[in-house]
C-alpha atoms as a PDB file:
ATOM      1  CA  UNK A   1     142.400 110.825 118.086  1.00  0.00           C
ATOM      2  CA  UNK A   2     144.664 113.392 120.184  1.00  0.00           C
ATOM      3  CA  UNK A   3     148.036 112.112 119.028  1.00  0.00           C
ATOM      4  CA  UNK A   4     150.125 115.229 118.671  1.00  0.00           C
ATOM      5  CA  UNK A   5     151.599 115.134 114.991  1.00  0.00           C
ATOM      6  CA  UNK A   6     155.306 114.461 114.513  1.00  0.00           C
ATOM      7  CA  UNK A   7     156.860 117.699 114.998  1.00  0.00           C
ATOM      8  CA  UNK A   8     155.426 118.562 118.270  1.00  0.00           C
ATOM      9  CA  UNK A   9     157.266 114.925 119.378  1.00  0.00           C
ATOM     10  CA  UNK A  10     160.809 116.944 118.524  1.00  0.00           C
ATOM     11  CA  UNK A  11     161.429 118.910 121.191  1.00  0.00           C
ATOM     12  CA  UNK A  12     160.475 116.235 124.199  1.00  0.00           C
ATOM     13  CA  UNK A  13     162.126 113.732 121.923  1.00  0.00           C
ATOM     14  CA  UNK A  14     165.129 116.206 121.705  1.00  0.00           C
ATOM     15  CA  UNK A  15     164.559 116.946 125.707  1.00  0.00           C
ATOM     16  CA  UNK A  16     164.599 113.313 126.117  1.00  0.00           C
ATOM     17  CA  UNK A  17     168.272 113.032 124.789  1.00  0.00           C
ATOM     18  CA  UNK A  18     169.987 116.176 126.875  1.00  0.00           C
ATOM     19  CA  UNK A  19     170.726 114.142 129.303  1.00  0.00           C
ATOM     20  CA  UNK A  20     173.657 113.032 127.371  1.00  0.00           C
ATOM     21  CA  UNK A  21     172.743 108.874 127.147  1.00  0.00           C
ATOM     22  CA  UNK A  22     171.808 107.187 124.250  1.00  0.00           C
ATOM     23  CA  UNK A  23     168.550 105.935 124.074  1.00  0.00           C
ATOM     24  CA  UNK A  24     166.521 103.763 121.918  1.00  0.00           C
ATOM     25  CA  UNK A  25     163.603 105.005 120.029  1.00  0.00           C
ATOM     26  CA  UNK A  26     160.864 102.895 121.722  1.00  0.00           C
ATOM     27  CA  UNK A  27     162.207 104.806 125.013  1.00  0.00           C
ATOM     28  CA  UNK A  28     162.061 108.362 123.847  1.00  0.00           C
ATOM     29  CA  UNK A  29     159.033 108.015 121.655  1.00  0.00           C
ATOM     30  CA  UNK A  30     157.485 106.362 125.919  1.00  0.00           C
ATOM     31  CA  UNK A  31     159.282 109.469 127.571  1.00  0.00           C
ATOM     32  CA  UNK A  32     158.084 111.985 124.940  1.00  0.00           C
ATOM     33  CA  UNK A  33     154.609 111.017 124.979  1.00  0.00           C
ATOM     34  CA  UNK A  34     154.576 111.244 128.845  1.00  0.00           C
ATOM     35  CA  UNK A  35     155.782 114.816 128.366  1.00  0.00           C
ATOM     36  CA  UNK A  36     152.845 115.592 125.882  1.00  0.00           C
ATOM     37  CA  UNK A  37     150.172 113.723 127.814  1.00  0.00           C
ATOM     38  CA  UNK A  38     149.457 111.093 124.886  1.00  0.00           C
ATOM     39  CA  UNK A  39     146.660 109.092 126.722  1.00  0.00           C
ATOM     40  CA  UNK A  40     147.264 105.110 127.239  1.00  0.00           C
ATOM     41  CA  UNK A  41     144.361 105.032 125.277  1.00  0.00           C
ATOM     42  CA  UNK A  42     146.012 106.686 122.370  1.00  0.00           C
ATOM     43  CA  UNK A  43     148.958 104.788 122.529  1.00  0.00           C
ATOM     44  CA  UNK A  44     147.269 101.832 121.681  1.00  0.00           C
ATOM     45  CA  UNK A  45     145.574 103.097 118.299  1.00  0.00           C
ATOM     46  CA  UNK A  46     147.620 101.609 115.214  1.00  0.00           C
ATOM     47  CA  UNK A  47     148.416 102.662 112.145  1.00  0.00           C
ATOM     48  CA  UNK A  48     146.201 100.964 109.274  1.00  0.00           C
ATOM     49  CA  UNK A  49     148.336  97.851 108.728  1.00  0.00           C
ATOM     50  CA  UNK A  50     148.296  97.196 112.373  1.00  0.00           C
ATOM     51  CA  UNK A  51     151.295  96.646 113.404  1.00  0.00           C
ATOM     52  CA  UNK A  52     152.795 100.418 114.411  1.00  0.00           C
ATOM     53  CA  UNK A  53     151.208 102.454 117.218  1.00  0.00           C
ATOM     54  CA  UNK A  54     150.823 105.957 115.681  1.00  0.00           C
ATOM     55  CA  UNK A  55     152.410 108.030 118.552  1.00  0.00           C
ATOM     56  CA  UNK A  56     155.734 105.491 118.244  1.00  0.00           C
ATOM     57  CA  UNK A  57     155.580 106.063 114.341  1.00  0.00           C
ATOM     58  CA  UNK A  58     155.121 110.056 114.983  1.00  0.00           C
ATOM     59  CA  UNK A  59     158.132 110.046 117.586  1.00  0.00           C
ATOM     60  CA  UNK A  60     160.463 108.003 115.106  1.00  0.00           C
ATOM     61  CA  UNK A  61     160.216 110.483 112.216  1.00  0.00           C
ATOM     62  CA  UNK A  62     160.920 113.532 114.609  1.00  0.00           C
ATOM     63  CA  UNK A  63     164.153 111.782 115.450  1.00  0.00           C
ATOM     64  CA  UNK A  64     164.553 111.002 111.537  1.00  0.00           C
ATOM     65  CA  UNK A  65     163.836 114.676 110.479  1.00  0.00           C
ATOM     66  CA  UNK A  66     166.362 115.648 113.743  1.00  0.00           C
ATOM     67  CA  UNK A  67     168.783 113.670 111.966  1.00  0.00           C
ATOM     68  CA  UNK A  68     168.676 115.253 108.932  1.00  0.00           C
ATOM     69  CA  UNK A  69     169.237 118.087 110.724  1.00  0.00           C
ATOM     70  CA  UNK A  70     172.005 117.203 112.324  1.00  0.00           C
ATOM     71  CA  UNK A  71     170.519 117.847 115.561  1.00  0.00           C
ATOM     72  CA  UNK A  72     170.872 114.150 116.286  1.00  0.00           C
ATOM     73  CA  UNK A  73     172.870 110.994 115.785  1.00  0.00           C
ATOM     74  CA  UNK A  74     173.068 107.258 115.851  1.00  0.00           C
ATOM     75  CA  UNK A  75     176.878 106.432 116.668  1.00  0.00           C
ATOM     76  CA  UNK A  76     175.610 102.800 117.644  1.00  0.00           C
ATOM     77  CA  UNK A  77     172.936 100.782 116.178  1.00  0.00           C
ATOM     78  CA  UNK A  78     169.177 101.272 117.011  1.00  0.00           C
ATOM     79  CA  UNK A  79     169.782 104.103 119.651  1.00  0.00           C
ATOM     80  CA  UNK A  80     170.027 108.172 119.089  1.00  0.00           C
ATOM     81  CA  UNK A  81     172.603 110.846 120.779  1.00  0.00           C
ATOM     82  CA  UNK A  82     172.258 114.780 121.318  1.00  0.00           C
ATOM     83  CA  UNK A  83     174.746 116.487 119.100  1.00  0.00           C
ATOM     84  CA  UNK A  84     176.003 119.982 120.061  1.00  0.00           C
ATOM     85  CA  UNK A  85     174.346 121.070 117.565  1.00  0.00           C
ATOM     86  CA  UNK A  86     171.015 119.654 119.101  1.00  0.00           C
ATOM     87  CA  UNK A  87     172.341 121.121 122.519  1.00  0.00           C
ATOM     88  CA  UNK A  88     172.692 124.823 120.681  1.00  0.00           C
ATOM     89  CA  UNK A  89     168.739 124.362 119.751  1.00  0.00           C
ATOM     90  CA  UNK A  90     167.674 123.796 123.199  1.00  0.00           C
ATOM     91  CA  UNK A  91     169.664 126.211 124.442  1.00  0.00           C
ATOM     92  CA  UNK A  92     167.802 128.194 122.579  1.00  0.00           C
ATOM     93  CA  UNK A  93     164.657 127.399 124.980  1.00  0.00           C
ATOM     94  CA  UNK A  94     161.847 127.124 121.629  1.00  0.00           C
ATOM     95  CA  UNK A  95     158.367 126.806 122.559  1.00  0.00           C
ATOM     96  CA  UNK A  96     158.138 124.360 119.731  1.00  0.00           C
ATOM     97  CA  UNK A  97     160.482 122.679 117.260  1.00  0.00           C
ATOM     98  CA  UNK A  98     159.033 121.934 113.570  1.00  0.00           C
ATOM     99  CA  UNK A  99     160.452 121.828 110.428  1.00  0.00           C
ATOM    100  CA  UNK A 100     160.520 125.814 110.240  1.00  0.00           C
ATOM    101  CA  UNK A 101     163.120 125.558 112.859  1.00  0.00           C
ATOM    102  CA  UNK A 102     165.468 122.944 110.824  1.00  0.00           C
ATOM    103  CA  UNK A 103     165.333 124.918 107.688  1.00  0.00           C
ATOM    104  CA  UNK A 104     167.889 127.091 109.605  1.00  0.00           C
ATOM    105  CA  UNK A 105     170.025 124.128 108.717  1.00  0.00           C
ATOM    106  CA  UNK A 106     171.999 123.657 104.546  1.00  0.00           C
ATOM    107  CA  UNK A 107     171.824 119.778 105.064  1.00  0.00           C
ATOM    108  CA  UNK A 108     167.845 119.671 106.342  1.00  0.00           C
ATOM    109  CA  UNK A 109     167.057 122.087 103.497  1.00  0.00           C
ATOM    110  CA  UNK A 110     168.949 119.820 100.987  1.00  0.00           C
ATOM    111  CA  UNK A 111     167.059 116.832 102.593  1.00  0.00           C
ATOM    112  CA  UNK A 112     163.432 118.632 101.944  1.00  0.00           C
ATOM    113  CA  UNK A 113     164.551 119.387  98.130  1.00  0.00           C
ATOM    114  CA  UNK A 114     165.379 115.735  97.561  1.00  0.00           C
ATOM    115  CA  UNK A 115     162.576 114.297  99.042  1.00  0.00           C
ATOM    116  CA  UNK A 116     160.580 117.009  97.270  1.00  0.00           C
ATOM    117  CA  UNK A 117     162.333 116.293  93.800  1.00  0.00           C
ATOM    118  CA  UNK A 118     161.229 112.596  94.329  1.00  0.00           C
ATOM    119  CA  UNK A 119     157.613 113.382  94.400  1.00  0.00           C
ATOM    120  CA  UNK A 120     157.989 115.454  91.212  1.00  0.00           C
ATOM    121  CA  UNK A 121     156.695 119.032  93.467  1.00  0.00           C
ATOM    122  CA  UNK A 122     157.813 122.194  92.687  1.00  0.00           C
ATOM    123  CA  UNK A 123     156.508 124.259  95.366  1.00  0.00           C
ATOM    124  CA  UNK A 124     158.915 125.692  97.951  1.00  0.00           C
ATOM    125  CA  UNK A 125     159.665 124.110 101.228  1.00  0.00           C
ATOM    126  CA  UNK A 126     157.812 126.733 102.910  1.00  0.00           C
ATOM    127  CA  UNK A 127     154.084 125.932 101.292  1.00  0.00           C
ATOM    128  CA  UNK A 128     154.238 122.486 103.000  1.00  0.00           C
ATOM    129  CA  UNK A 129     152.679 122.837 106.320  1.00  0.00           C
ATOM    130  CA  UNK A 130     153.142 120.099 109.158  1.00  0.00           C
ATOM    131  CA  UNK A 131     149.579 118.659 108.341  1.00  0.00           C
ATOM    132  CA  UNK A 132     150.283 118.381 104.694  1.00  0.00           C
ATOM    133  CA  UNK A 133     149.808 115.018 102.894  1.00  0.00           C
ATOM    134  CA  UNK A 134     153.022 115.889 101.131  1.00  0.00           C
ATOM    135  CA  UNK A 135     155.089 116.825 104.550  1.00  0.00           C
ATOM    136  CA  UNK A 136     153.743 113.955 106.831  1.00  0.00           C
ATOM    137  CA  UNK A 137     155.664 111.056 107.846  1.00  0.00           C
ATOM    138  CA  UNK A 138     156.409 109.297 104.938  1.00  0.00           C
ATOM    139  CA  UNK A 139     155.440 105.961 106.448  1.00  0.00           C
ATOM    140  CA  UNK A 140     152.154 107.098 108.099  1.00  0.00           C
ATOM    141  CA  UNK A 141     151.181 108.999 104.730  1.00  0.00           C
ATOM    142  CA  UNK A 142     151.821 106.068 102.667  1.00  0.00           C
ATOM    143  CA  UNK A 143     149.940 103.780 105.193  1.00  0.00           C
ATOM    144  CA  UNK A 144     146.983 106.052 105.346  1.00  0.00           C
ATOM    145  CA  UNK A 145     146.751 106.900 101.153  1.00  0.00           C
ATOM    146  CA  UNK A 146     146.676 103.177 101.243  1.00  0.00           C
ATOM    147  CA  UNK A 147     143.817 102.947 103.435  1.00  0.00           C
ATOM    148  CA  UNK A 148     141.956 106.163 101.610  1.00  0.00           C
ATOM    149  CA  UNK A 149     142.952 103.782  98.455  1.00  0.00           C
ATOM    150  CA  UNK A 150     140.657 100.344  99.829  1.00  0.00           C
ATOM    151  CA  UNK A 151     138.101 102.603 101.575  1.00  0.00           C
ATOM    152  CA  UNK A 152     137.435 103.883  97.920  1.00  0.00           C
ATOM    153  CA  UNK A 153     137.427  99.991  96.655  1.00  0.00           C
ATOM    154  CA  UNK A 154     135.205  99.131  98.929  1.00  0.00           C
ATOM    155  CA  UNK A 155     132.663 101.769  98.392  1.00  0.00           C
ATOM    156  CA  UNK A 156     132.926 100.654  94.778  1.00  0.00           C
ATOM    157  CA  UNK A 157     132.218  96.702  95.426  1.00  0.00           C
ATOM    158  CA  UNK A 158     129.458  97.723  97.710  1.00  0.00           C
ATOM    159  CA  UNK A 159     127.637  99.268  94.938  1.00  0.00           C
ATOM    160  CA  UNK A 160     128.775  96.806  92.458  1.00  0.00           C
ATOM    161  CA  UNK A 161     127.382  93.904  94.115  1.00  0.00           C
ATOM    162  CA  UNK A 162     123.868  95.697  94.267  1.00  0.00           C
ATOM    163  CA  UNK A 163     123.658  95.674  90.807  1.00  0.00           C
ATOM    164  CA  UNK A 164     124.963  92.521  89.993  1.00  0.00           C
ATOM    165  CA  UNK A 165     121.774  89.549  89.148  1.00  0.00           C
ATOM    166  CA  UNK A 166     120.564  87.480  92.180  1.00  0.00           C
ATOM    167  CA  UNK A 167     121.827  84.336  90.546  1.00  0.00           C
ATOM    168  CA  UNK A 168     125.497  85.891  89.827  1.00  0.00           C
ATOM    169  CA  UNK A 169     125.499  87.236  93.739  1.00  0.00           C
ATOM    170  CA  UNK A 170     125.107  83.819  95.011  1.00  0.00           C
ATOM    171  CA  UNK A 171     128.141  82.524  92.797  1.00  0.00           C
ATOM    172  CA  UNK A 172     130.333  85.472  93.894  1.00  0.00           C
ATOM    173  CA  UNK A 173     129.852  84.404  97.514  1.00  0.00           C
ATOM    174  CA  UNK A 174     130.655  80.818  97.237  1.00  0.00           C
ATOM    175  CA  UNK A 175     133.431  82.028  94.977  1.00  0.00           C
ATOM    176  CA  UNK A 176     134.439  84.664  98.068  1.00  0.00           C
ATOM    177  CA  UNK A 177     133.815  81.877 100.701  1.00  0.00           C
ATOM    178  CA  UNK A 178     136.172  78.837  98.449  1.00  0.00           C
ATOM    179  CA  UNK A 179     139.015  81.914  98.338  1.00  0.00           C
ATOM    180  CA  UNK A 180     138.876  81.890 102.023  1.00  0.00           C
ATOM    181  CA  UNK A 181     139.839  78.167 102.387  1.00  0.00           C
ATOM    182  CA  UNK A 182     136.375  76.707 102.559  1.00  0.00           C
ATOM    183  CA  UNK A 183     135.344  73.810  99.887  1.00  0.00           C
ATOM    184  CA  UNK A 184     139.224  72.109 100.953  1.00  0.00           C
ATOM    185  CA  UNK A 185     140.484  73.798  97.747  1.00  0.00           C
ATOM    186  CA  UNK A 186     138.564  71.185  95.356  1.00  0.00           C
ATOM    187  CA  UNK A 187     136.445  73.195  92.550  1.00  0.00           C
ATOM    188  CA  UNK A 188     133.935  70.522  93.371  1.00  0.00           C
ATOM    189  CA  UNK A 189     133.769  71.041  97.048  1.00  0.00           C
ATOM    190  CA  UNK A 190     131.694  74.391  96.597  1.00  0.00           C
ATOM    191  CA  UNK A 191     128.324  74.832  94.464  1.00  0.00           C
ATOM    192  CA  UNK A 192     125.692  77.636  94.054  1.00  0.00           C
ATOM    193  CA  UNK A 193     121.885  76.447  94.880  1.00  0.00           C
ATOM    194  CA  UNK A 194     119.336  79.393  94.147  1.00  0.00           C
ATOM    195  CA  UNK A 195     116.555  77.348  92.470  1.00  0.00           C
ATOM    196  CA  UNK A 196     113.501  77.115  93.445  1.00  0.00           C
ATOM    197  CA  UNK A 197     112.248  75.119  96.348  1.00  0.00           C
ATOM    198  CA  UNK A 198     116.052  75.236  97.800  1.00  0.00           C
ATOM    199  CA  UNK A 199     114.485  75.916 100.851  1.00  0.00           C
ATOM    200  CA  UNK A 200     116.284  79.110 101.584  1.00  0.00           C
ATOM    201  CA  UNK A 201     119.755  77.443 100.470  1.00  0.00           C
ATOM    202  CA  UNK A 202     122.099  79.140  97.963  1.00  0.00           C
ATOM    203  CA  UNK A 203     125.378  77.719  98.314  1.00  0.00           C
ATOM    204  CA  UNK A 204     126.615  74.391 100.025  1.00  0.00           C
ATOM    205  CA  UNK A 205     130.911  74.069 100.608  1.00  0.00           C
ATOM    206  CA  UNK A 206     131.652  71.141 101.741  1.00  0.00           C
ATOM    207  CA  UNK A 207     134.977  71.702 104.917  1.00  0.00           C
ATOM    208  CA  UNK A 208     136.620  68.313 103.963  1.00  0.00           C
ATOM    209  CA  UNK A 209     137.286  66.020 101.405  1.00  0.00           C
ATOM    210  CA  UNK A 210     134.676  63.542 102.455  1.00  0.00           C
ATOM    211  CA  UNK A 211     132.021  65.946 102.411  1.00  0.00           C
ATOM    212  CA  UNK A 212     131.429  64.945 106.240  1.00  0.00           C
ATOM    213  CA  UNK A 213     131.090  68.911 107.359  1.00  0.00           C
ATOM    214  CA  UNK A 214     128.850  71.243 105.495  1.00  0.00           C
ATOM    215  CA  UNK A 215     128.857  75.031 105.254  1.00  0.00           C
ATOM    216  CA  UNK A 216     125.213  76.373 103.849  1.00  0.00           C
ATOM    217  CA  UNK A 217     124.890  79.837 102.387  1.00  0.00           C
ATOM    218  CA  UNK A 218     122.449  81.740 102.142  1.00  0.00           C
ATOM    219  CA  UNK A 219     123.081  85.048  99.918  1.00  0.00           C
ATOM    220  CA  UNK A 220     120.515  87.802  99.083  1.00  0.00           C
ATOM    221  CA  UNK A 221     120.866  91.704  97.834  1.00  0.00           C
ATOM    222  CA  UNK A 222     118.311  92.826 100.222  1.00  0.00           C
ATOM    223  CA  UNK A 223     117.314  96.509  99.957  1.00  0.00           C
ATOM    224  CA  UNK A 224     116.679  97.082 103.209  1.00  0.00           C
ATOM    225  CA  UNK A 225     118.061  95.741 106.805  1.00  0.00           C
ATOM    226  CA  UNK A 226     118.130  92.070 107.025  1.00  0.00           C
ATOM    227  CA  UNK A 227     115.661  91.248 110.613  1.00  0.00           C
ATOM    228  CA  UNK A 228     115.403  88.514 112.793  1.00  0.00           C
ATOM    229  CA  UNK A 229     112.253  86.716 110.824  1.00  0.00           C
ATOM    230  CA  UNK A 230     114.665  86.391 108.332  1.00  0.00           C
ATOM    231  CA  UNK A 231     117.390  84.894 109.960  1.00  0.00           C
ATOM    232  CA  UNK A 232     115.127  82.878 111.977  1.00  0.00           C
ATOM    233  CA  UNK A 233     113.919  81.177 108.686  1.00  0.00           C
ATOM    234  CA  UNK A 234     117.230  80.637 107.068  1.00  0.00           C
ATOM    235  CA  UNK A 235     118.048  79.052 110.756  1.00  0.00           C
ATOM    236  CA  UNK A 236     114.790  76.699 109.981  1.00  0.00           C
ATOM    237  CA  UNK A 237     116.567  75.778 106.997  1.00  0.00           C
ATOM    238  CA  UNK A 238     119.560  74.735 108.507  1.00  0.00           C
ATOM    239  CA  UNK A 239     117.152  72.529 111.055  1.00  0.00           C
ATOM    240  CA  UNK A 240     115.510  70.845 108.059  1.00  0.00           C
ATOM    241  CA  UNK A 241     118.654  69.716 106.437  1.00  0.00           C
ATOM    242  CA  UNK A 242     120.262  69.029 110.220  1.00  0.00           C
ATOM    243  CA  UNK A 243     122.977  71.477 109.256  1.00  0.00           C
ATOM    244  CA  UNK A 244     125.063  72.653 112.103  1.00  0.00           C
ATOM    245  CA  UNK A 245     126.218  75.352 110.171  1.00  0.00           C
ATOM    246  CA  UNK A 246     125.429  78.133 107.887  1.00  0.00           C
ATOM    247  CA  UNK A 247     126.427  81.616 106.250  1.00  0.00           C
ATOM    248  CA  UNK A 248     123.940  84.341 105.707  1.00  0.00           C
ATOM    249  CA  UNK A 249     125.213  86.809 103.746  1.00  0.00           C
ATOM    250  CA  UNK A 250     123.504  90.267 102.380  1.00  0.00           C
ATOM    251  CA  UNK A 251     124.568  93.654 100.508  1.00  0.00           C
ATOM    252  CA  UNK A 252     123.004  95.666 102.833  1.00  0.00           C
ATOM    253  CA  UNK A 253     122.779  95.170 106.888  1.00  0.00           C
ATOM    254  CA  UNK A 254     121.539  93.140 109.965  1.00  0.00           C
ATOM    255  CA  UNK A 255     119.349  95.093 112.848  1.00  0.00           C
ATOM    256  CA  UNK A 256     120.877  94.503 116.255  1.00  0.00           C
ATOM    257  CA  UNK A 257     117.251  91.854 116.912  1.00  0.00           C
ATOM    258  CA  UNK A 258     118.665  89.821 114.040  1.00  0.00           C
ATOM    259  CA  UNK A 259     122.506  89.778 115.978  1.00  0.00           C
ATOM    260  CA  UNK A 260     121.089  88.981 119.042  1.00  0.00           C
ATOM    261  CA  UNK A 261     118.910  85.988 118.121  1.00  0.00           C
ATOM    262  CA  UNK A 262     121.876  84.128 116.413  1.00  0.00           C
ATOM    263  CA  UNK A 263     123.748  83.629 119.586  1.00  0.00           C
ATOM    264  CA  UNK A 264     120.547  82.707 121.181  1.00  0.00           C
ATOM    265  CA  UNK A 265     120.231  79.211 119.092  1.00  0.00           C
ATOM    266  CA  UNK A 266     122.392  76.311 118.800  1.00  0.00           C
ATOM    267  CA  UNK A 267     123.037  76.646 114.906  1.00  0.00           C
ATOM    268  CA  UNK A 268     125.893  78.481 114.550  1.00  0.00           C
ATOM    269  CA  UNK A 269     125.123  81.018 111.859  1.00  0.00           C
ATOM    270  CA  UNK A 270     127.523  83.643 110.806  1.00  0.00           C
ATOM    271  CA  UNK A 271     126.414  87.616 109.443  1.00  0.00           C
ATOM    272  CA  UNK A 272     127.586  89.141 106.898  1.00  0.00           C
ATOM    273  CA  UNK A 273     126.976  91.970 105.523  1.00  0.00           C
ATOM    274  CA  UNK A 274     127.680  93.592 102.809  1.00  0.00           C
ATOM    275  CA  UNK A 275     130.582  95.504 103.909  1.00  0.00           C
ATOM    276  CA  UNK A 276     132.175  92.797 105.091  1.00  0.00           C
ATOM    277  CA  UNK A 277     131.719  90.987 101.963  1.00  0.00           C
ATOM    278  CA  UNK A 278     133.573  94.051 100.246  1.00  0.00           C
ATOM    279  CA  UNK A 279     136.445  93.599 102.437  1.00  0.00           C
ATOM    280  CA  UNK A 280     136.653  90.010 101.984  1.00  0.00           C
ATOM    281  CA  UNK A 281     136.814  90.325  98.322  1.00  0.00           C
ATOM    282  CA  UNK A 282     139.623  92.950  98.834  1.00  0.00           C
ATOM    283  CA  UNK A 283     141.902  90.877 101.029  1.00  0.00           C
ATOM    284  CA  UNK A 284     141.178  87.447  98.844  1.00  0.00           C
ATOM    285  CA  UNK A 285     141.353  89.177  95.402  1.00  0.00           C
ATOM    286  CA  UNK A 286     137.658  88.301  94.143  1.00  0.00           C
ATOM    287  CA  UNK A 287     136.550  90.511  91.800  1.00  0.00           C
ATOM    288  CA  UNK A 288     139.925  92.919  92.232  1.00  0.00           C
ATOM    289  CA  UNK A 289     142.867  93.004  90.096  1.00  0.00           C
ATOM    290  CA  UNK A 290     146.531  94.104  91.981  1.00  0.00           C
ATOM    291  CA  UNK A 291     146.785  97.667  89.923  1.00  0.00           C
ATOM    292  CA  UNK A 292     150.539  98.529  91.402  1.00  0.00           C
ATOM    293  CA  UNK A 293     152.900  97.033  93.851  1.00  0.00           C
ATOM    294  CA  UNK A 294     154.803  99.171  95.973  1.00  0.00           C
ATOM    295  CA  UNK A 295     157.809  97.479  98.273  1.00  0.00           C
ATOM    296  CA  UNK A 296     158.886  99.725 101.679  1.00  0.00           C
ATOM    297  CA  UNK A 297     162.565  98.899 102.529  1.00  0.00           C
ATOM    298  CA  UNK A 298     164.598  99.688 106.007  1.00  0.00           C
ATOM    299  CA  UNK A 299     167.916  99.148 106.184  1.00  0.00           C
ATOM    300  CA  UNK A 300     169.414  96.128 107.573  1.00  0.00           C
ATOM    301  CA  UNK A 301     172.025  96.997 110.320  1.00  0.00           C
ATOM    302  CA  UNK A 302     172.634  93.551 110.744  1.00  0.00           C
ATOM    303  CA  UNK A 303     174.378  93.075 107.369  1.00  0.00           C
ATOM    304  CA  UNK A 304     176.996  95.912 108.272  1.00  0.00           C
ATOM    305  CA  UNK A 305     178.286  93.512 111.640  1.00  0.00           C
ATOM    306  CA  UNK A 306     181.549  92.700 111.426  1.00  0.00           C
END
C-alpha cells in the first residue's frame, strides 16, 4: 500500500484551502491525493471495518491536527477554511508540514499533552514519530489494533480446533453453522452424525421448519490439504441421500483441484476451511466471549440546528 501517511496529506490539504473557499473534506482529501499521486487503486483500499477508504481517513485527521493548530477552521458545518494563521505557514513555502511544524503552536502542544495524558504516556511529544502506534490517527490506530486484536483470535481458534476430539469438531460446526441462521433457529433443526456407516455425513440442518431443505456437513481435522478424491466422495454422499446441498468443512485447507471440481458438478457444495471457520466463530460468538466494549462517538452537528 503507497498511501502517504497523514501528515504528508497537510500541506496539499492546506494548499487545497488557499484559495480562500470552503471546502468539504471529501473534496480536499480528492484534491490532495491528486497532488500526492495516491493511485485509484489505492483509493479504493479500506480501512478494516470497511467502510472508510484509508487515504480519506489520512486526509481528515491532517485537517483535524490543522485544527488544533489553528491553522484551520470550520465556521460552517462539514466544510474547512484557511486561517491567517494557515496562510503565515504557507507563506512560509515548507517542503513538508508534520506535527514538528505545529508544535510551533501553545494550543497544538496543549492538544498533544491531553491526548497524551489520556493514554497514561509520559514520554515527550518529541519521541512520537509520525509512524508511531501512539501518534497515528486515532481512528485508523484503533481500527487496525482491532484488527491485530482478531488476527491474534484467529490464530488461536485455528490451533484450538486442531486439538479439539473429532466427535466435539463436528458439534462445533453445526453449532457454528445454527449461529449463522441455518437449522430456522429450532435446537432441533440441527444434529451432529459422525457414527459409523454415516456415509461421510456429520451434521444434517434442516433450512425450514418442515424439514423440506437439507444442509449436510461434512467436518474433519485433516492434517494435511483436503484434495479433490475427497470432495468427490463427500459429493457421492450427497448423491446417495439425493441431497442438493452440502458443507465440507476442514481445519486445514483445499488444493486449487479440489476448488475447481466443485463448480464442475451440479451439487452445490460449499469449502471451508479452517480459517474461515475461525472467522465465523469470531463474527457469530462460538467459542469467544466479548472481553471489552469500546463505543467511538462523533459529534452530532445536527443537534446544534436551530
Amino acid at each position: 500500500m503507497a498511501i502517504p501517511d497523514y501528515e504528508t496529506f497537510m500541506r496539499p490539504a492546506l494548499q487545497v484551502l488557499a484559495d480562500g473557499q470552503a471546502h468539504r473534506p471529501a473534496e480536499i482529501a480528492a484534491l490532495a491525493a491528486d497532488e500526492l499521486k495516491v493511485s485509484a487503486a489505492d483509493r479504493e483500499l479500506l480501512l478494516p471495518s470497511g467502510r472508510t477508504p484509508y487515504y480519506r481517513s489520512r486526509a481528515g485527521w491532517a485537517l483535524t491536527y490543522m485544527k488544533q493548530a489553528g491553522l484551520v477552521l470550520t465556521q460552517k458545518r462539514g466544510v474547512y477554511e484557511i486561517t491567517d494563521r494557515g496562510r503565515m505557514v504557507l507563506g512560509q513555502n515548507p517542503d513538508r508540514l508534520d506535527n514538528d511544524v505545529l508544535d510551533q503552536f501553545e494550543e497544538f502542544r496543549e492538544f498533544r499533552q491531553r491526548a497524551r495524558a489520556e493514554r497514561n504516556e509520559e514520554q515527550p511529544s518529541e519521541s512520537l514519530t509520525p509512524t508511531s502506534t501512539l501518534d497515528a490517527p486515532p481512528e485508523e490506530a484503533l481500527e487496525l489494533a482491532t484488527s491485530t486484536l482478531r488476527e491474534a483470535l484467529v490464530t488461536q481458534l485455528i490451533d484450538t480446533l486442531k486439538t479439539v476430539s473429532p466427535s466435539r469438531f463436528e458439534v462445533i460446526v453445526v453449532d457454528v453453522l445454527q449461529a449463522m441462521g441455518y437449522g430456522s433457529g429450532r435446537p432441533d433443526a440441527a444434529r451432529a452424525v459422525g457414527r459409523s456407516g454415516d456415509g461421510g455425513i456429520d451434521g444434517v440442518l434442516d433450512e425450514d421448519r418442515l424439514g423440506l431443505d437439507t444442509v449436510y456437513v461434512q467436518a474433519k481435522r485433516w492434517e494435511g490439504t483436503v484434495g479433490r478424491p475427497v470432495v468427490q466422495a463427500f459429493a457421492g454422499a450427497l448423491q446417495g441421500r439425493r441431497a442438493t446441498k452440502g458443507v465440507m468443512i476442514t481445519t486445514s485447507d483445499f488444493t486449487r483441484d479440489a476448488q475447481t471440481y466443485i463448480g464442475q458438478i451440479g451439487t452445490r457444495i460449499v469449502l471451508v476451511n479452517g480459517r474461515r471457520l475461525a472467522e465465523l466463530m469470531v463474527d457469530h460468538n462460538v467459542g469467544v466471549s466479548v472481553q471489552a466494549t469500546f463505543t467511538v462517538k462523533r459529534l452530532d452537528s445536527d443537534y446544534f440546528e436551530e
